[in-house]
N, C-alpha and C. Protein backbone atom coordinates (compact mmCIF):
# COMPACT_ATOMS: atom_id res chain seq x y z
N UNK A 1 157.56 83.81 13.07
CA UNK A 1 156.55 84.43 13.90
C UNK A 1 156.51 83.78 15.28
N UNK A 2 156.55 82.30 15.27
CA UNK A 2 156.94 81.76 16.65
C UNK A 2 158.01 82.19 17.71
N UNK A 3 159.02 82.51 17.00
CA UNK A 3 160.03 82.60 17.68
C UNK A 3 160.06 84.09 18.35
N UNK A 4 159.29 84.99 17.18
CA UNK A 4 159.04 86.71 17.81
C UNK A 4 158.10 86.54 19.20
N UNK A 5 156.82 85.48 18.74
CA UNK A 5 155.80 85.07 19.94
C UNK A 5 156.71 84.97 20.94
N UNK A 6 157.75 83.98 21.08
CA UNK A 6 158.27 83.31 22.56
C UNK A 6 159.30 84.30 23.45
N UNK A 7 159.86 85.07 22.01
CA UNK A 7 160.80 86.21 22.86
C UNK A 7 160.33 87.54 23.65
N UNK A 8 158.79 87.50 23.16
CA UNK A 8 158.24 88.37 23.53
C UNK A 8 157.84 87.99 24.87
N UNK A 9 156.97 86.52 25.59
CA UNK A 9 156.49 86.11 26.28
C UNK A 9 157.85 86.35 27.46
N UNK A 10 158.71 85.51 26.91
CA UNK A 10 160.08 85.35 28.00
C UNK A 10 160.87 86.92 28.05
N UNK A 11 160.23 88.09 27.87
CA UNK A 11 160.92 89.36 27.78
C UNK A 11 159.79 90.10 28.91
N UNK A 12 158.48 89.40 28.87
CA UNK A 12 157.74 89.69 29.21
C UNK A 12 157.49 88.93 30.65
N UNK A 13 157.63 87.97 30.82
CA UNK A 13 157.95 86.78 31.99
C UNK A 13 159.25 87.47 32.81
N UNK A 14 160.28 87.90 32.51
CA UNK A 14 161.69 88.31 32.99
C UNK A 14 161.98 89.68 33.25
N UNK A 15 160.75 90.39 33.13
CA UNK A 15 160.76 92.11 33.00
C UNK A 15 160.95 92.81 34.63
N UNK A 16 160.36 92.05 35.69
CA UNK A 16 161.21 92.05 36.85
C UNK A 16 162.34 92.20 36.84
N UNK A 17 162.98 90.98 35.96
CA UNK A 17 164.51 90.66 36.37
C UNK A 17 165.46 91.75 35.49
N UNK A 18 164.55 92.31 34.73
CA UNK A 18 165.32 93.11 33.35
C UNK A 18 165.69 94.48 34.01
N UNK A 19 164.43 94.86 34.60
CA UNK A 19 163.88 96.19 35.21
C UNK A 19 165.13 96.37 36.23
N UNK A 20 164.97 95.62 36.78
CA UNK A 20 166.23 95.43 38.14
C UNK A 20 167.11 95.69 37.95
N UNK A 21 167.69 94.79 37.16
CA UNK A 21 169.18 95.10 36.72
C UNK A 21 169.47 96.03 35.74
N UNK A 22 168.36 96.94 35.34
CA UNK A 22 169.15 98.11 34.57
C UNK A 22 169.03 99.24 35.88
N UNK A 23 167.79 99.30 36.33
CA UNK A 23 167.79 99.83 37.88
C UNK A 23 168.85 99.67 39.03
N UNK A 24 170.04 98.45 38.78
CA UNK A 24 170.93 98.18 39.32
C UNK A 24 170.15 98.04 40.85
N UNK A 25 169.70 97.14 41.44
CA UNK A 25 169.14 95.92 41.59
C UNK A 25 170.11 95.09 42.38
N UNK A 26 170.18 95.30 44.09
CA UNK A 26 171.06 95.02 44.39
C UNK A 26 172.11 93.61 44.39
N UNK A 27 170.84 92.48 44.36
CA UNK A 27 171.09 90.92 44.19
C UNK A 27 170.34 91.09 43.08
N UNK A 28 171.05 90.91 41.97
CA UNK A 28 170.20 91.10 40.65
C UNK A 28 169.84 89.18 40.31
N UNK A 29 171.02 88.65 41.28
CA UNK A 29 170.48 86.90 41.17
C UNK A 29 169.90 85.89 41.13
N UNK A 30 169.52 86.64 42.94
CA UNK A 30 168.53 86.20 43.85
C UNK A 30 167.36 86.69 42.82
N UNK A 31 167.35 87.98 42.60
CA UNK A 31 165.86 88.57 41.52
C UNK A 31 165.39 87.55 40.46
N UNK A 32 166.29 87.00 39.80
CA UNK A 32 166.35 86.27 38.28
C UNK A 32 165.88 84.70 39.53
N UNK A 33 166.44 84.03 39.61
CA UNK A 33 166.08 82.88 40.73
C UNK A 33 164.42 82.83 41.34
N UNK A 34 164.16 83.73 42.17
CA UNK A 34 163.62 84.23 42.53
C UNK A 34 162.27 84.06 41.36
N UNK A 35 162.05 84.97 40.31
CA UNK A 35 161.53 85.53 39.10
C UNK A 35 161.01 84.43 38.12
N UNK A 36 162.18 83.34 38.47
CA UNK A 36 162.21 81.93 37.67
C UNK A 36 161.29 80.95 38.26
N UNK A 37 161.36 81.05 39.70
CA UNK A 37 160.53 80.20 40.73
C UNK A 37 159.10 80.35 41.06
N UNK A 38 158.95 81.57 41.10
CA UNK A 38 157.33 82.00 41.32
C UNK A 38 157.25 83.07 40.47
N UNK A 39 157.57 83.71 39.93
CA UNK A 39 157.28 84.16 37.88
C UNK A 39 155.76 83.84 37.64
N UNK A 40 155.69 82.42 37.63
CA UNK A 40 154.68 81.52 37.08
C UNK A 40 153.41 81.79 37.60
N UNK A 41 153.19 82.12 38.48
CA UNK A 41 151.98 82.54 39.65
C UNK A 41 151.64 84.14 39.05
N UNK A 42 150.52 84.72 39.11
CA UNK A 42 150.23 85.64 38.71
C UNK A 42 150.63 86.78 40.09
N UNK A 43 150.77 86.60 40.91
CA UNK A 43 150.96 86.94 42.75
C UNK A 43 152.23 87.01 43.00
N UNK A 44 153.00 86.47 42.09
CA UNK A 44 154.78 86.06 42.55
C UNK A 44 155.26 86.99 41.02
N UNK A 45 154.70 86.99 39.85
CA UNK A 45 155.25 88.08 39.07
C UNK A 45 154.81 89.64 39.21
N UNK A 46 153.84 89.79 40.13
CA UNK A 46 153.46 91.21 40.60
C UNK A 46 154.15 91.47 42.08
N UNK A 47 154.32 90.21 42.77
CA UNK A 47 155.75 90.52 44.12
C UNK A 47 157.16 91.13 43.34
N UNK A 48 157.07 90.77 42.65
CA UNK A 48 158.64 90.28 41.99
C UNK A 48 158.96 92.16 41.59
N UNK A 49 157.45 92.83 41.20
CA UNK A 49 157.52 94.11 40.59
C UNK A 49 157.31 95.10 42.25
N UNK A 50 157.38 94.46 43.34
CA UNK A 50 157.27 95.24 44.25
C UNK A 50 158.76 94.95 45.39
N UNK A 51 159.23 93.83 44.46
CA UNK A 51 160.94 94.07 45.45
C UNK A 51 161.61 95.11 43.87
N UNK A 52 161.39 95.23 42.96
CA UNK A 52 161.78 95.95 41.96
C UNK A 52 161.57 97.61 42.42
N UNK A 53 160.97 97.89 42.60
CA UNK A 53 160.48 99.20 43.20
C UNK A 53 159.53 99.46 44.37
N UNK A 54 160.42 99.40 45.64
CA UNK A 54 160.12 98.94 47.07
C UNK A 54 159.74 100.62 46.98
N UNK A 55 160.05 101.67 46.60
CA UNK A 55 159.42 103.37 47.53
C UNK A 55 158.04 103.46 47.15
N UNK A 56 157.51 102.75 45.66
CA UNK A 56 156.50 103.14 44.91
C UNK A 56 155.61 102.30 45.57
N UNK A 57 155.52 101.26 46.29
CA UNK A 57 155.13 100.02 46.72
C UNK A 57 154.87 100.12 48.34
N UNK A 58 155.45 101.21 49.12
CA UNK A 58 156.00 101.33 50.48
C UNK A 58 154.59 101.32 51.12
N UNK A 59 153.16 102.56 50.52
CA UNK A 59 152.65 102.49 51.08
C UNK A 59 151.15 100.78 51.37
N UNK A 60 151.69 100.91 50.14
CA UNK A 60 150.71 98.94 49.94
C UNK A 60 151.75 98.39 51.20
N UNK A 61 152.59 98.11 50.66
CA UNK A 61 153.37 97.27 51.67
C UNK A 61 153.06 97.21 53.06
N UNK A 62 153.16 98.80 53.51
CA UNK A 62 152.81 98.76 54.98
C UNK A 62 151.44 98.60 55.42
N UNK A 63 150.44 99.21 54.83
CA UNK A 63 149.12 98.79 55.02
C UNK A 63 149.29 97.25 54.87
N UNK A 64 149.57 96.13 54.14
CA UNK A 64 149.52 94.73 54.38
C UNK A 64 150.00 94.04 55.14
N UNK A 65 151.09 94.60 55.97
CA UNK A 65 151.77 94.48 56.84
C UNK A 65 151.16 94.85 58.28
N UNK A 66 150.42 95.48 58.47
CA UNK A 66 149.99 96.05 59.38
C UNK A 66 148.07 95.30 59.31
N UNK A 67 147.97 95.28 58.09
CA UNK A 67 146.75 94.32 58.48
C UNK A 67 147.11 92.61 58.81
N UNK A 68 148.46 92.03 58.28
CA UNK A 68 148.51 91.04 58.45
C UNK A 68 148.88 90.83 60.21
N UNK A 69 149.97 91.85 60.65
CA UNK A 69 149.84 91.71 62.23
C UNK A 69 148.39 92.30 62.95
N UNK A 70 147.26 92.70 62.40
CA UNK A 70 146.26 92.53 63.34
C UNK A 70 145.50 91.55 63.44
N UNK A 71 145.67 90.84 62.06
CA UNK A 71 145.20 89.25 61.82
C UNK A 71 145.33 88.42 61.82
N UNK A 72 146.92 88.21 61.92
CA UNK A 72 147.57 86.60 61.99
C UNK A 72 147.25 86.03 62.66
N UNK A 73 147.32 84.82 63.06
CA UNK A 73 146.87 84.07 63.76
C UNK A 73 147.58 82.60 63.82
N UNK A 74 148.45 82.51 65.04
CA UNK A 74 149.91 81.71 64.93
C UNK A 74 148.84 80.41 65.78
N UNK A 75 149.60 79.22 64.93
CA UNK A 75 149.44 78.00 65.81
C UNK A 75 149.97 77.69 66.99
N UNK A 76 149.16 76.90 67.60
CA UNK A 76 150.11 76.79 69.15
C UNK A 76 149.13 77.24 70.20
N UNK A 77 149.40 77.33 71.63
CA UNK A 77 148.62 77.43 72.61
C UNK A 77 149.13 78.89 72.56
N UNK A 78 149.10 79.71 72.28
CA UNK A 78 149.35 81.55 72.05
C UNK A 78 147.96 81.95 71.84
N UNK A 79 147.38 81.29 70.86
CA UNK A 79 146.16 81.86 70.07
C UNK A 79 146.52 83.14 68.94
N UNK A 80 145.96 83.73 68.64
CA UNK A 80 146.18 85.02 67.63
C UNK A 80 147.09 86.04 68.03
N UNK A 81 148.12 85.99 67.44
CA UNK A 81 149.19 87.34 67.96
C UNK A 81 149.54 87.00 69.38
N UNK A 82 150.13 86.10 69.54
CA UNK A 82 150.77 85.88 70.69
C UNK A 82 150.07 85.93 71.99
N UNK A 83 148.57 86.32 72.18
CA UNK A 83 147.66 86.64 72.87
C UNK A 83 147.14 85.39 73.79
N UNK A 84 147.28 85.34 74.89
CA UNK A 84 147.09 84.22 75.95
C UNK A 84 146.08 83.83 75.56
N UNK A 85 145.44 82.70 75.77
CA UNK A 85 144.43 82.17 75.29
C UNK A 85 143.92 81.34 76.67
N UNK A 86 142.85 81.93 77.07
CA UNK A 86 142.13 81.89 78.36
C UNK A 86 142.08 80.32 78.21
N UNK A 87 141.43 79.73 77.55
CA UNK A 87 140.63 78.14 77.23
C UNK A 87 142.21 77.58 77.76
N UNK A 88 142.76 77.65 78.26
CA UNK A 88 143.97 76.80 78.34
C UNK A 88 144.26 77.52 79.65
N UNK A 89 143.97 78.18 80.31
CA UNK A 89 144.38 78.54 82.19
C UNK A 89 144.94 79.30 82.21
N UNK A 90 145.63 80.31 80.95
CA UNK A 90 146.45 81.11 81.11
C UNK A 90 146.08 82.42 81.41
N UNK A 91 145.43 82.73 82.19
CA UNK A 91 144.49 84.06 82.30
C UNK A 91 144.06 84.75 81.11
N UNK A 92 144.20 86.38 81.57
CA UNK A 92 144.09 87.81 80.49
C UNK A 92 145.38 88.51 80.86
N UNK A 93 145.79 88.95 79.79
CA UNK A 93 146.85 90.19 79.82
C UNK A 93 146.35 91.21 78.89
N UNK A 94 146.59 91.96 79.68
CA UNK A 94 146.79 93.53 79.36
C UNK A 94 146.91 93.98 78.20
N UNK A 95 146.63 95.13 77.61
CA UNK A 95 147.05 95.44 76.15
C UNK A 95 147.88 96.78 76.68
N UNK A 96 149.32 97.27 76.45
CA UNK A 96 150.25 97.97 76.88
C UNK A 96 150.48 99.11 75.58
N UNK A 97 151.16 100.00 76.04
CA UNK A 97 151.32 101.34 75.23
C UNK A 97 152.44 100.60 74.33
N UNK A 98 152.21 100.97 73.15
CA UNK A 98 153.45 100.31 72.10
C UNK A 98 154.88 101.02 72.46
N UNK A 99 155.86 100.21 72.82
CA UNK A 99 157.26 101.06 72.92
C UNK A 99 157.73 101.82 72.03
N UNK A 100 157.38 101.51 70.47
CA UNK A 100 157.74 102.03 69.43
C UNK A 100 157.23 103.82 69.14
N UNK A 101 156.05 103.67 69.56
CA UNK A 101 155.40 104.87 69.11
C UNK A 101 154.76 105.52 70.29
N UNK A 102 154.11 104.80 70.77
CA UNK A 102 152.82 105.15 72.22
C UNK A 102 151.57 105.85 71.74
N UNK A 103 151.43 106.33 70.05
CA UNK A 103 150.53 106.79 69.72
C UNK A 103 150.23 107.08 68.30
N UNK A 104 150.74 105.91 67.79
CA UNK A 104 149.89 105.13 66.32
C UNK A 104 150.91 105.61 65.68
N UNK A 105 151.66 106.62 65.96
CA UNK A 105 151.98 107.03 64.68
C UNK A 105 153.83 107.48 64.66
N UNK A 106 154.40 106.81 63.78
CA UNK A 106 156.00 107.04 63.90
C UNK A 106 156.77 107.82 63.07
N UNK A 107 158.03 108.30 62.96
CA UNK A 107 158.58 109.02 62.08
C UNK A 107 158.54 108.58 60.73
N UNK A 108 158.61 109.27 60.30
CA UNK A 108 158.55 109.06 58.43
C UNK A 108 160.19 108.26 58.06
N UNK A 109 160.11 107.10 57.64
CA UNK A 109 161.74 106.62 57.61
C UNK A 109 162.46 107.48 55.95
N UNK A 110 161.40 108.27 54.94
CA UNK A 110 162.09 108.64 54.11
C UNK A 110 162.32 109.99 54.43
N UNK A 111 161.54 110.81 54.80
CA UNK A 111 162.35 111.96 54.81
C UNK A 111 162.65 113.00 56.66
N UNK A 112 162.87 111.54 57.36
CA UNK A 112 162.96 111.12 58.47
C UNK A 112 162.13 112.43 59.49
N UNK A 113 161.20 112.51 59.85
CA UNK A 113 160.13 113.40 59.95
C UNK A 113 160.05 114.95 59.53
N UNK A 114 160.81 115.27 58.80
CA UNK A 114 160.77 116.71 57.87
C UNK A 114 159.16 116.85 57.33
N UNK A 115 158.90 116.11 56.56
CA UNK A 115 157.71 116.40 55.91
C UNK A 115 158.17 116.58 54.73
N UNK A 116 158.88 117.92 54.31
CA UNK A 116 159.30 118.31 53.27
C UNK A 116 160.96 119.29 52.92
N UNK A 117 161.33 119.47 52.10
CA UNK A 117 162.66 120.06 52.17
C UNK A 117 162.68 120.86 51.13
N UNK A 118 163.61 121.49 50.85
CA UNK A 118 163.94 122.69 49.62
C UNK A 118 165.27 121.72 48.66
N UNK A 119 164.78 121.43 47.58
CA UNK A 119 165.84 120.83 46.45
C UNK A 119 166.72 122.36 46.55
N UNK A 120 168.48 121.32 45.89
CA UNK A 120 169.25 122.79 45.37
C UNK A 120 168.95 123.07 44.04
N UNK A 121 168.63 124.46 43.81
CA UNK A 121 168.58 125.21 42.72
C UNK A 121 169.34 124.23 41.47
N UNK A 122 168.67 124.25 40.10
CA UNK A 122 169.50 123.56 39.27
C UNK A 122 170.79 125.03 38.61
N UNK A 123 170.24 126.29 38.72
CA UNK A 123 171.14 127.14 38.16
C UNK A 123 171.45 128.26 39.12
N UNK A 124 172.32 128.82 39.22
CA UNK A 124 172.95 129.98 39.91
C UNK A 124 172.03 130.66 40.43
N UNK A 125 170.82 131.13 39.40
CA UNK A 125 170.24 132.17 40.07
C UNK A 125 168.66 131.58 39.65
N UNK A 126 168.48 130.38 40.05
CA UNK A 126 167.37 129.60 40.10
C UNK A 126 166.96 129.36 41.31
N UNK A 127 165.91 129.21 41.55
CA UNK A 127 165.32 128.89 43.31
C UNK A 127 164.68 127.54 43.57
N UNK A 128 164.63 127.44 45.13
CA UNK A 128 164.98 126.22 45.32
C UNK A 128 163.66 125.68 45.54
N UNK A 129 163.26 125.11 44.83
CA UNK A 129 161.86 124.46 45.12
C UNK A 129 161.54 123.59 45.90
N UNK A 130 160.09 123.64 46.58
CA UNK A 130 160.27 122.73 47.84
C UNK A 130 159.51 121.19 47.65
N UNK A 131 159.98 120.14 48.12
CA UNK A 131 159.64 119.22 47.55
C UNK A 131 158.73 118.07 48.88
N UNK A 132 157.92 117.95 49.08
CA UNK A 132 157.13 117.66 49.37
C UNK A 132 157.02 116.01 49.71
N UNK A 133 157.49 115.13 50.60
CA UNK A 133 158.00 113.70 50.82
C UNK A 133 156.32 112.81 50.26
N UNK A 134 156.79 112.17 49.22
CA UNK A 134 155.62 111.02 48.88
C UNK A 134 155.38 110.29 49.59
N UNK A 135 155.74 109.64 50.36
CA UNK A 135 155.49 108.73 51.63
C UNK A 135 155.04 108.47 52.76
N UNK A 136 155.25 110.22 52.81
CA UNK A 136 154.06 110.26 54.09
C UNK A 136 152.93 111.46 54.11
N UNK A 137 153.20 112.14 52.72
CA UNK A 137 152.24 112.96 52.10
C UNK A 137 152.71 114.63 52.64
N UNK A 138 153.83 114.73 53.05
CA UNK A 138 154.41 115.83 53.73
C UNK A 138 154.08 115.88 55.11
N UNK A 139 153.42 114.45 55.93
CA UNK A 139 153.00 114.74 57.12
C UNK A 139 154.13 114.97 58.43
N UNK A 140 155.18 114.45 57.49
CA UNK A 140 156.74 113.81 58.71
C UNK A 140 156.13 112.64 59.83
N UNK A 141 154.72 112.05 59.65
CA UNK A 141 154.51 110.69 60.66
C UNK A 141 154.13 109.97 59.75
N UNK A 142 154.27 108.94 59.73
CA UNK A 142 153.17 107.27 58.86
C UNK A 142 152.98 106.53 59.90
N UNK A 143 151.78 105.49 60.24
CA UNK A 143 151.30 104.60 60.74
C UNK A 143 152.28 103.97 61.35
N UNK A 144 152.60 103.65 62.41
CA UNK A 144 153.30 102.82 63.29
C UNK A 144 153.12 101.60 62.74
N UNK A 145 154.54 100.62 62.12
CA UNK A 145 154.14 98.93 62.36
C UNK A 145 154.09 97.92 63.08
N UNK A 146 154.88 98.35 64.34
CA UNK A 146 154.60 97.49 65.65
C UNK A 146 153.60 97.25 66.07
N UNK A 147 152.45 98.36 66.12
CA UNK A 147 150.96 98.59 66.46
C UNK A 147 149.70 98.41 65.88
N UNK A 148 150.26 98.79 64.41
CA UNK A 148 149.24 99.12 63.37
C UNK A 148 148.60 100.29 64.01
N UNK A 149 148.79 101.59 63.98
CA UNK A 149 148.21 102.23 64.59
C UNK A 149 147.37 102.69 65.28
N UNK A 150 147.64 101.42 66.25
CA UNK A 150 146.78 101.69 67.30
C UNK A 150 147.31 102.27 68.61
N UNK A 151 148.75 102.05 69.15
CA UNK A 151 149.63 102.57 70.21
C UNK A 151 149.41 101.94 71.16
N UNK A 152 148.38 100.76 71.22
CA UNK A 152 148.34 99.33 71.92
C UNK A 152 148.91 98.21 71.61
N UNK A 153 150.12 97.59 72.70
CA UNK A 153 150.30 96.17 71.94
C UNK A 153 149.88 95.18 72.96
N UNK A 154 149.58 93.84 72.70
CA UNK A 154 149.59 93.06 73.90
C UNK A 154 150.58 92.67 74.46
């Protein structure tokens, strides 16, 4: 019964690394390494399930991404986001139109701003159903990440 206990735990601990590599998983190595190192953390075995399935994950991802560049906050005489920091003589600058977008919002990178498309028919005289991009909800734009959609950068 011990031994069913431990294979279960370590099947269960490694299910990242399992998932992956039947998913074919491009560094299935780095995954297992990786999986072995911060596994242990409750935060590093739920990362581990979001490099496993990066499309299902895309929109968390970018929302955290996009809140972490409106929040970071780098050491050094920069202050927050690279942002001059008056207390030190360096004046004010400007907040500028984002080069990326200029207005919050950028092409869809999966179904590169379509929105949506027509699958091919599975049979001869079957029709082609239209399929609708998960990622950006059929809009063909998602949130800019240079900006966080705002279409201001400093």
């Amino acid at each position: 019964m011990r031994v069913i206990s431990a294979l279960f735990f370590w099947a269960c601990y490694f299910a990242p690394t399992i998932v992956g590599y039947v998913r074919k998983y491009p560094s299935v190595g780095r995954l297992f390494f990786m999986n072995l190192a911060i596994g242990w953390t409750v935060v590093g075995w739920f990362f581990m399930w979001v490099l496993v399935f990066p499309k299902q994950f895309a929109p968390l991802t970018d929302r955290f991404a996009a809140f972490i560049q409106r929040n970071a906050v780098r050491s050094g005489p920069a202050g927050p986001m690279g942002r001059p920091n008056p207390a030190d003589g360096s004046g004010s600058q400007q907040m500028r139109t984002c080069p990326q977008c200029s207005n919050g919002k950028m092409r869809c990178p999966t179904c590169q701003g379509k929105g949506s498309w027509y699958e091919q028919p599975t049979t001869a005289g079957g029709s082609a159903p239209l399929t609708r991009c998960s990622y950006c909800s059929g809009s063909g734009t998602v949130q800019c990440t240079n900006c966080a959609g705002t279409g201001k950068v400093w």
